[in-house]
C-alpha atoms as a PDB file:
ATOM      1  CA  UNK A   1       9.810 146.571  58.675  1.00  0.00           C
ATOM      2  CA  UNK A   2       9.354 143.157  59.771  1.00  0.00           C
ATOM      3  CA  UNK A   3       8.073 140.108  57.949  1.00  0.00           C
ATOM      4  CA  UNK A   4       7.034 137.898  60.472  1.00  0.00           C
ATOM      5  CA  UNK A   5       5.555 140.077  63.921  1.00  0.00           C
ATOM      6  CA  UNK A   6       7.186 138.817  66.860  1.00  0.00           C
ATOM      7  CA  UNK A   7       9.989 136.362  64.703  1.00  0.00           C
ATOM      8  CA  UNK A   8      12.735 137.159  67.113  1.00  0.00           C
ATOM      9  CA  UNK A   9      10.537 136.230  69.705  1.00  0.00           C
ATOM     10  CA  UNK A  10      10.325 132.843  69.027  1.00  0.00           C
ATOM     11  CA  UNK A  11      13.603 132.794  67.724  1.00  0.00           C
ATOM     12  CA  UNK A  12      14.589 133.184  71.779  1.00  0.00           C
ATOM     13  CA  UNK A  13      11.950 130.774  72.515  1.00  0.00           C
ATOM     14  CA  UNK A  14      13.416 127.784  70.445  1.00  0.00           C
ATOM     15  CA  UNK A  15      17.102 129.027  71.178  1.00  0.00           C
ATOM     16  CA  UNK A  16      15.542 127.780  74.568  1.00  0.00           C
ATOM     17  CA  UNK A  17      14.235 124.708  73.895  1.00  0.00           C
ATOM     18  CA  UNK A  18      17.508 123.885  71.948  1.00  0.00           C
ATOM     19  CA  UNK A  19      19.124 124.662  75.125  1.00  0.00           C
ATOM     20  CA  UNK A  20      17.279 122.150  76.764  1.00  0.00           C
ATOM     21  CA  UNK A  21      17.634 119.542  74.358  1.00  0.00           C
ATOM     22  CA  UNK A  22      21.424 119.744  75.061  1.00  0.00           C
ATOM     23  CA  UNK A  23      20.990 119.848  78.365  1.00  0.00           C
ATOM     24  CA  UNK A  24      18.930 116.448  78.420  1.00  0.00           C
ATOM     25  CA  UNK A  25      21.292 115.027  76.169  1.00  0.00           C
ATOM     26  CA  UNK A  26      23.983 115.450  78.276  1.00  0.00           C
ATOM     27  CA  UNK A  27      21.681 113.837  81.456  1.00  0.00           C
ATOM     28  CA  UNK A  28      21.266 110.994  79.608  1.00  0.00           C
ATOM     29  CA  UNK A  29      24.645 110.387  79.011  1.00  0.00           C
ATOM     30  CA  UNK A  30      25.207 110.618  82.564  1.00  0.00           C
ATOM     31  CA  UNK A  31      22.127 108.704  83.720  1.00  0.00           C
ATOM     32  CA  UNK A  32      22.932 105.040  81.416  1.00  0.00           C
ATOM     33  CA  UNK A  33      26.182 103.708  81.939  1.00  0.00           C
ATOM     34  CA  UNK A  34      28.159 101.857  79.288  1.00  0.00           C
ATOM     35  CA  UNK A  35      29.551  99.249  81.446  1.00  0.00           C
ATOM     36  CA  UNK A  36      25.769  98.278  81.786  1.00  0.00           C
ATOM     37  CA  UNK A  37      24.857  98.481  77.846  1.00  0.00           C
ATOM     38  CA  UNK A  38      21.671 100.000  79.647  1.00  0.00           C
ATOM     39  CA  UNK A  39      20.881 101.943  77.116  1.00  0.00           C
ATOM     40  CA  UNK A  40      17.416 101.942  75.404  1.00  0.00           C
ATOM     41  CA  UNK A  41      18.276 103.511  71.847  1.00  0.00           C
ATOM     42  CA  UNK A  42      19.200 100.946  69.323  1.00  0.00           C
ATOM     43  CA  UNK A  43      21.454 101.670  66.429  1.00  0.00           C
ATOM     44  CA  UNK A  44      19.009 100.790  63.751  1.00  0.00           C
ATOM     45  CA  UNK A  45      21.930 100.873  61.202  1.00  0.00           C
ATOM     46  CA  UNK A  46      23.305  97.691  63.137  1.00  0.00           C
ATOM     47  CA  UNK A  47      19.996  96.350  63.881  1.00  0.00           C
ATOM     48  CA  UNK A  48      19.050  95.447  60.220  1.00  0.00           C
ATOM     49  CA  UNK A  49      22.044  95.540  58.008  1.00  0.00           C
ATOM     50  CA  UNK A  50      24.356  93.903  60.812  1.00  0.00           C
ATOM     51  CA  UNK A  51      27.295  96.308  60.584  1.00  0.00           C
ATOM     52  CA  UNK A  52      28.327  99.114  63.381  1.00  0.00           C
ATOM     53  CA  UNK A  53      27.949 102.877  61.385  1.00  0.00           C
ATOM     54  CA  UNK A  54      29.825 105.789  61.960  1.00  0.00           C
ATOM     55  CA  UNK A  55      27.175 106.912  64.932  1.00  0.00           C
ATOM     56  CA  UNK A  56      27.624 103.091  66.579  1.00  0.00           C
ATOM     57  CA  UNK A  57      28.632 103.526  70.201  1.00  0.00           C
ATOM     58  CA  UNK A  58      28.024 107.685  70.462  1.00  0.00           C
ATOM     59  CA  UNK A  59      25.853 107.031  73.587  1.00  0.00           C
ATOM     60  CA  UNK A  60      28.695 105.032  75.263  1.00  0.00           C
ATOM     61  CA  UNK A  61      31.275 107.687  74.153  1.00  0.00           C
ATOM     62  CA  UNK A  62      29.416 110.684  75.556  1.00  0.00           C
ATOM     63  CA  UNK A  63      28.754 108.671  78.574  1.00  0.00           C
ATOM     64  CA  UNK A  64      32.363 107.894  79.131  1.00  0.00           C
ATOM     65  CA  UNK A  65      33.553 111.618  78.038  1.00  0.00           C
ATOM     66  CA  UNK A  66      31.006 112.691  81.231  1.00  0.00           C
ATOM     67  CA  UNK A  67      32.541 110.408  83.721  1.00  0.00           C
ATOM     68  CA  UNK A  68      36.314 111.342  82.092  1.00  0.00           C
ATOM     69  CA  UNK A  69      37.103 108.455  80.914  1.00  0.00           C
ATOM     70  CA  UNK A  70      38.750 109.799  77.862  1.00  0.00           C
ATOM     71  CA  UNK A  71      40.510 106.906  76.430  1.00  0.00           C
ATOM     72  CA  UNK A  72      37.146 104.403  76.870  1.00  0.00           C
ATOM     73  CA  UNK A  73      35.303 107.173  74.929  1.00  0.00           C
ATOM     74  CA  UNK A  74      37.784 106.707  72.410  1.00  0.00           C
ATOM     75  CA  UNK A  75      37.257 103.356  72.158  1.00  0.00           C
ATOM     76  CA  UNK A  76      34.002 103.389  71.911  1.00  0.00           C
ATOM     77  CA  UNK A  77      33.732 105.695  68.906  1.00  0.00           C
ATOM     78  CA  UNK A  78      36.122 108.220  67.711  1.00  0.00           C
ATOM     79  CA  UNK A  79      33.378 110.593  66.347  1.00  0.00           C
ATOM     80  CA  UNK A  80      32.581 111.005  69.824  1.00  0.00           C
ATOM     81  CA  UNK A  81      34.659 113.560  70.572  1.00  0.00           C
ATOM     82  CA  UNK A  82      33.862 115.937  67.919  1.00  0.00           C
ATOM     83  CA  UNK A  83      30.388 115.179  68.329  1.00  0.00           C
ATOM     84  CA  UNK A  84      30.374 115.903  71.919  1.00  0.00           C
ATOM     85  CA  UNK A  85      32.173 119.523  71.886  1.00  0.00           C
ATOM     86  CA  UNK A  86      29.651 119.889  68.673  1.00  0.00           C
ATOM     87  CA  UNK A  87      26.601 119.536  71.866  1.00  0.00           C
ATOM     88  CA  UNK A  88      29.018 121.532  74.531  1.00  0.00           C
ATOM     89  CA  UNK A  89      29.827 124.552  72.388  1.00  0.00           C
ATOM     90  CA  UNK A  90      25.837 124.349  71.288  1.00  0.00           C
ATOM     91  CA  UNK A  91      25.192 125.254  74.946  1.00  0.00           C
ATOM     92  CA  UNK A  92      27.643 127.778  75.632  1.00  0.00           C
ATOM     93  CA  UNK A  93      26.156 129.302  72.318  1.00  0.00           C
ATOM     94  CA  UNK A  94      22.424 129.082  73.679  1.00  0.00           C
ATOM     95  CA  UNK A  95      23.271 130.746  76.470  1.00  0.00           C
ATOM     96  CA  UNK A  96      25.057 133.558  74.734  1.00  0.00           C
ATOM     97  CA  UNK A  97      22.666 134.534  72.549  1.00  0.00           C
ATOM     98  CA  UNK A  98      19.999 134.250  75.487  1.00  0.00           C
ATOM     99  CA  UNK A  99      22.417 137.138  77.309  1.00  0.00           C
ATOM    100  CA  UNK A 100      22.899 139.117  74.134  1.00  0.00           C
ATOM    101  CA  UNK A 101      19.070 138.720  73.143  1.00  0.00           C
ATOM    102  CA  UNK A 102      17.931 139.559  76.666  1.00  0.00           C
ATOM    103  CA  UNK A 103      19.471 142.907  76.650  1.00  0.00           C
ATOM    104  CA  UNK A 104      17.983 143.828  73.477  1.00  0.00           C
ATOM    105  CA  UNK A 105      20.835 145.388  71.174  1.00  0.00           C
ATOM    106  CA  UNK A 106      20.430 147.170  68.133  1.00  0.00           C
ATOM    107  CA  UNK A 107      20.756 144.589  65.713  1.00  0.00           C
ATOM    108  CA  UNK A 108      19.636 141.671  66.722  1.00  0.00           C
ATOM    109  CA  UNK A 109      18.870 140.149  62.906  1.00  0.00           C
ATOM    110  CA  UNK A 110      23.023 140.249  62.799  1.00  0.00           C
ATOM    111  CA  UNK A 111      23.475 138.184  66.137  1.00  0.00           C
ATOM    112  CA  UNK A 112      20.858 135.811  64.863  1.00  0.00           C
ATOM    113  CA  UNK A 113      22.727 135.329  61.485  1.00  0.00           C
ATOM    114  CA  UNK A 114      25.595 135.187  63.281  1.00  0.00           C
ATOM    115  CA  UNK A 115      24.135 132.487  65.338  1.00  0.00           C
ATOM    116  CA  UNK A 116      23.028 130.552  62.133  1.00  0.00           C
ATOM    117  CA  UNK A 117      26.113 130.644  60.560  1.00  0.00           C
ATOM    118  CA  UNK A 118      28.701 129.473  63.054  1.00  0.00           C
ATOM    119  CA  UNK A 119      26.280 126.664  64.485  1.00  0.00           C
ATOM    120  CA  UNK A 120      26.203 125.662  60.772  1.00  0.00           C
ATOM    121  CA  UNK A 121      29.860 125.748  60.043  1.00  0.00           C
ATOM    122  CA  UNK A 122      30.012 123.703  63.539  1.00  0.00           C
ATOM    123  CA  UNK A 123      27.904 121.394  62.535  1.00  0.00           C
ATOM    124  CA  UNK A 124      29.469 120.812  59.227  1.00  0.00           C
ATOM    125  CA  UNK A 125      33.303 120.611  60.657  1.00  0.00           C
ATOM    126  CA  UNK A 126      31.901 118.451  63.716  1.00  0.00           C
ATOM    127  CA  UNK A 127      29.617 116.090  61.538  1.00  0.00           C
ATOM    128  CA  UNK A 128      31.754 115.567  58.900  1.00  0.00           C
ATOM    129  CA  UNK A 129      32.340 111.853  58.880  1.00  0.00           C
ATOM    130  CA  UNK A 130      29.092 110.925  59.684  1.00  0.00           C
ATOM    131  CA  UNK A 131      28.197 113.231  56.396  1.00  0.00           C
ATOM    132  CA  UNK A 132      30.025 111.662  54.644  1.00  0.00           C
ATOM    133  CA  UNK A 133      29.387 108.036  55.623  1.00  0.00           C
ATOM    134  CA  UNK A 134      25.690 109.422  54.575  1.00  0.00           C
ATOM    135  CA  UNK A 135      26.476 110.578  51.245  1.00  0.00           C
ATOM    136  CA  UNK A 136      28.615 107.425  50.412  1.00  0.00           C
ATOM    137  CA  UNK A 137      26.902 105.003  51.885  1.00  0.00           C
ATOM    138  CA  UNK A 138      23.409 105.353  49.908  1.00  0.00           C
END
């Protein structure tokens, strides 16, 4: 019995559109260069209280991480590392459960909690500082 008709369905779709969202992120870190400060995302953080967060200089340090410049990422923001394999494993997991969902096993509820759960515990272990600048900060 299902509850929602059609739920895994647009489970694949947004799995999708996540997919793309990654995939655009990553463009954009390769399209604005951080020798140019080109980019057109403020940090509003910086912007009104004056004082780089946690997140301050992510753009540059994905943008540096693309062109392998590993030690200018670092400079730019520590966090960016994490944060970036956070993105790169995202996409390698989109396009794994795309595969597995294509060929229609058995139980595909498990490979969506699956799914849920690792991307989760991701999140949490890659986002951790920036959590916790969040909950200590306000």
């Amino acid at each position: 019995m299902k509850i929602f008709p059609g739920w895994q369905d647009a489970y694949h779709r947004i799995n999708m559109i996540f997919a793309g969202v990654i995939v655009m992120i990553f463009l954009y870190s390769g399209f604005f260069s951080p020798r140019e400060d080109n980019y057109p995302v403020k940090c509003v953080h910086k912007e009104i209280l004056g004082k780089p967060c946690p997140s301050c200089g992510l753009s540059h340090s994905f943008s540096e991480i693309i062109r392998g410049n590993f030690k200018k990422a670092r400079e730019w923001n520590l966090n960016g590392f994490p944060v970036f394999f956070f993105f790169l494993i995202q996409l390698f997991l989109r396009v794994l459960v795309s595969v597995v969902y294509a060929r229609k096993p058995v139980h595909v509820q498990w490979i969506i909690a699956i799914d849920i759960t690792v991307s989760l515990l991701l999140f949490l272990y890659c986002f951790r500082y920036l959590i916790l600048f969040l909950f200590t900060t306000f």
